[in-house]
N, C-alpha and C. Protein backbone atom coordinates (compact mmCIF):
# COMPACT_ATOMS: atom_id res chain seq x y z
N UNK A 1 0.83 -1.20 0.00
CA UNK A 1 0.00 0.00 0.00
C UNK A 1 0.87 1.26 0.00
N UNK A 2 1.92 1.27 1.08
CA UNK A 2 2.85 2.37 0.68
C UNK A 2 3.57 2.66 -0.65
N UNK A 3 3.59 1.71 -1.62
CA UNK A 3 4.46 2.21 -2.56
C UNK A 3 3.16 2.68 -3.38
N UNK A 4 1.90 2.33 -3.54
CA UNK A 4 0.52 3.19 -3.99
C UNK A 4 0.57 4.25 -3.77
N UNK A 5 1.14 4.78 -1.91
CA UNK A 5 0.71 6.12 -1.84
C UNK A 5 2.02 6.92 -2.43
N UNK A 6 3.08 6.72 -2.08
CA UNK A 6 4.29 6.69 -2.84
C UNK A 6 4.49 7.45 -4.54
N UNK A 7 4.14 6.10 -4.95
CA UNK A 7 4.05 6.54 -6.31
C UNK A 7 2.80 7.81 -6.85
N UNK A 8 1.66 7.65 -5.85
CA UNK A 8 0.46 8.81 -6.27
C UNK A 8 1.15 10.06 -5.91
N UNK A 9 2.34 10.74 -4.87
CA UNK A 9 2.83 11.20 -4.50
C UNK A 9 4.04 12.06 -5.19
N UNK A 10 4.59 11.24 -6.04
CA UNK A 10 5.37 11.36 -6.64
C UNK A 10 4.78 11.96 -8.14
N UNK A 11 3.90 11.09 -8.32
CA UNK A 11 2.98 11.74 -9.61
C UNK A 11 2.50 12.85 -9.63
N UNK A 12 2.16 13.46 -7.81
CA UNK A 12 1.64 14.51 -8.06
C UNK A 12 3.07 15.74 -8.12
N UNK A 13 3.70 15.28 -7.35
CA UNK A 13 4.85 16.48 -7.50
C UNK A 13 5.87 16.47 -8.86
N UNK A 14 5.70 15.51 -9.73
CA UNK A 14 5.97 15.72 -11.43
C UNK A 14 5.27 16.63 -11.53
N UNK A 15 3.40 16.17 -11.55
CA UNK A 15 2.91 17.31 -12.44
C UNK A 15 2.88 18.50 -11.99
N UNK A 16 3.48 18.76 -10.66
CA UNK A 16 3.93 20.05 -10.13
C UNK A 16 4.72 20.65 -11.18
N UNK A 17 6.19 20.34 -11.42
CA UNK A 17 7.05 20.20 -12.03
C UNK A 17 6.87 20.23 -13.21
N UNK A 18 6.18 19.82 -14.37
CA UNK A 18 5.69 19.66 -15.53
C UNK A 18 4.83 21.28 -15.59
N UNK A 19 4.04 21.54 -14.75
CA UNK A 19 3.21 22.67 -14.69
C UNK A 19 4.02 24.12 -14.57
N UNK A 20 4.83 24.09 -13.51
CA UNK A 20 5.54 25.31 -12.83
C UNK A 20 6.74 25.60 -14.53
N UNK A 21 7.34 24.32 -15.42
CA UNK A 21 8.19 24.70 -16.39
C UNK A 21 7.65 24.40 -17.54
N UNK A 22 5.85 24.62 -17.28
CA UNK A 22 5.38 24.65 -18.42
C UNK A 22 5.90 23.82 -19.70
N UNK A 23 5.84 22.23 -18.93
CA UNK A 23 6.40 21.67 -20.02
C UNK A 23 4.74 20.70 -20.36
N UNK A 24 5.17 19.97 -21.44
CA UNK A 24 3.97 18.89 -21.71
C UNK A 24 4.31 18.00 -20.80
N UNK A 25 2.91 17.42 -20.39
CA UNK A 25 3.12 16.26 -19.98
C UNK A 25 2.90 15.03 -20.55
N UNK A 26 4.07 13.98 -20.12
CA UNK A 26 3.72 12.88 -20.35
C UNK A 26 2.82 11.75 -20.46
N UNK A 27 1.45 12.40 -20.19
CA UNK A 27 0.23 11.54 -20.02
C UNK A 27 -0.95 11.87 -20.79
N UNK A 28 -2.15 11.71 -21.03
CA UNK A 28 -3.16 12.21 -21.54
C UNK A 28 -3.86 13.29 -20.73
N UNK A 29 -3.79 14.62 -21.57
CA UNK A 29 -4.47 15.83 -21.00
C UNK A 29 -6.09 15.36 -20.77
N UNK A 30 -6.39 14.42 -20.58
CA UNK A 30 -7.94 14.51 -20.41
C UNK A 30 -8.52 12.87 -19.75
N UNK A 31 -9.67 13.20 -19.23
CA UNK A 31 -9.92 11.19 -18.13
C UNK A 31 -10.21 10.47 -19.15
N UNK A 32 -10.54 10.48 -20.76
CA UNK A 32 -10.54 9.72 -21.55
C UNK A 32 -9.72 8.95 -22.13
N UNK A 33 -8.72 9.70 -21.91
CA UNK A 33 -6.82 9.25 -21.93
C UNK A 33 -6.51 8.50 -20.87
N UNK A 34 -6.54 9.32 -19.85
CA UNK A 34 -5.77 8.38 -18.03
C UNK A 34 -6.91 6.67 -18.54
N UNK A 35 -7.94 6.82 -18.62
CA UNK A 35 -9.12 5.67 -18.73
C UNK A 35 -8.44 5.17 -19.58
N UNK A 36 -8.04 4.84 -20.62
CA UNK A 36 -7.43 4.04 -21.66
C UNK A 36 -6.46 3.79 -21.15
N UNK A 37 -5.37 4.23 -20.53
CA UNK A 37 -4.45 3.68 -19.88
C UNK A 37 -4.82 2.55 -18.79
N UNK A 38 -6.01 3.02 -17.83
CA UNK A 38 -6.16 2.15 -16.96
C UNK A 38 -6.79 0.94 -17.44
N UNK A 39 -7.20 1.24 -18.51
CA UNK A 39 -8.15 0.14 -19.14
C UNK A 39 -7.23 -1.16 -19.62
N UNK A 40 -6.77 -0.43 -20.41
CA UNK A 40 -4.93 -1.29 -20.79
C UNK A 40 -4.34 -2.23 -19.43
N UNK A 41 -3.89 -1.12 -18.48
CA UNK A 41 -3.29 -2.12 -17.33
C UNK A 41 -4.50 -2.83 -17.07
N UNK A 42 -5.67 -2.74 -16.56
CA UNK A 42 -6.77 -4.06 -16.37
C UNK A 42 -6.82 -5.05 -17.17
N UNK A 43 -6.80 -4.89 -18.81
CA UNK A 43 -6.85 -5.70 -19.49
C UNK A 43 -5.40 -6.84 -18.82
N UNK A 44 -4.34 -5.96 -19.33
CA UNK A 44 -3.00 -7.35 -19.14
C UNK A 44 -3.17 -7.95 -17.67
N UNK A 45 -3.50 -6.96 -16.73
CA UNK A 45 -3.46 -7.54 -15.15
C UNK A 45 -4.62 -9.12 -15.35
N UNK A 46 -5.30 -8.84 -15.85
CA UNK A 46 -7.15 -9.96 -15.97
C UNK A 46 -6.00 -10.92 -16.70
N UNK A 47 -5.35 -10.97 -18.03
CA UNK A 47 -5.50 -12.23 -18.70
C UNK A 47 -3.83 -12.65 -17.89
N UNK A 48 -2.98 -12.01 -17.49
CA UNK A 48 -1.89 -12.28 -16.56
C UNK A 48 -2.73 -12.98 -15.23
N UNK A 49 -3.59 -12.85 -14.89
CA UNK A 49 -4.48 -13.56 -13.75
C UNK A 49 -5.10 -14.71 -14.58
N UNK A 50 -5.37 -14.58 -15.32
CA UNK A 50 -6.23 -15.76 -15.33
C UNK A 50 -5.33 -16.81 -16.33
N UNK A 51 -4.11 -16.74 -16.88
CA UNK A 51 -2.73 -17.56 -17.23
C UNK A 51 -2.39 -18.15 -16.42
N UNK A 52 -2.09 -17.49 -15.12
CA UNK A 52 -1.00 -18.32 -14.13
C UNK A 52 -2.03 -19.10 -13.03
């Protein structure tokens, strides 16, 4: 659980960082984007579960 809060932590002080030097970020500007990503990791996590 700590490396969850960890890593959410860390994500947020990038996009600190990303914001303050006005750079792009590395992710999808919008929840239709982040959602496709998460959708992706669910997909491989489900058929990696249900392989082993």
């Amino acid at each position: 659980m700590m490396t969850i809060i960890f890593s959410f932590i860390a994500g947020i002080l990038l996009g600190v960082v990303f914001s303050v030097f006005d750079l792009p970020i590395p992710a999808p500007p919008n929840l239709a984007g982040v959602m496709g990503i998460v959708g992706v990791f669910l997909g491989y996590a489900l058929i990696s579960t249900v392989i082993s």
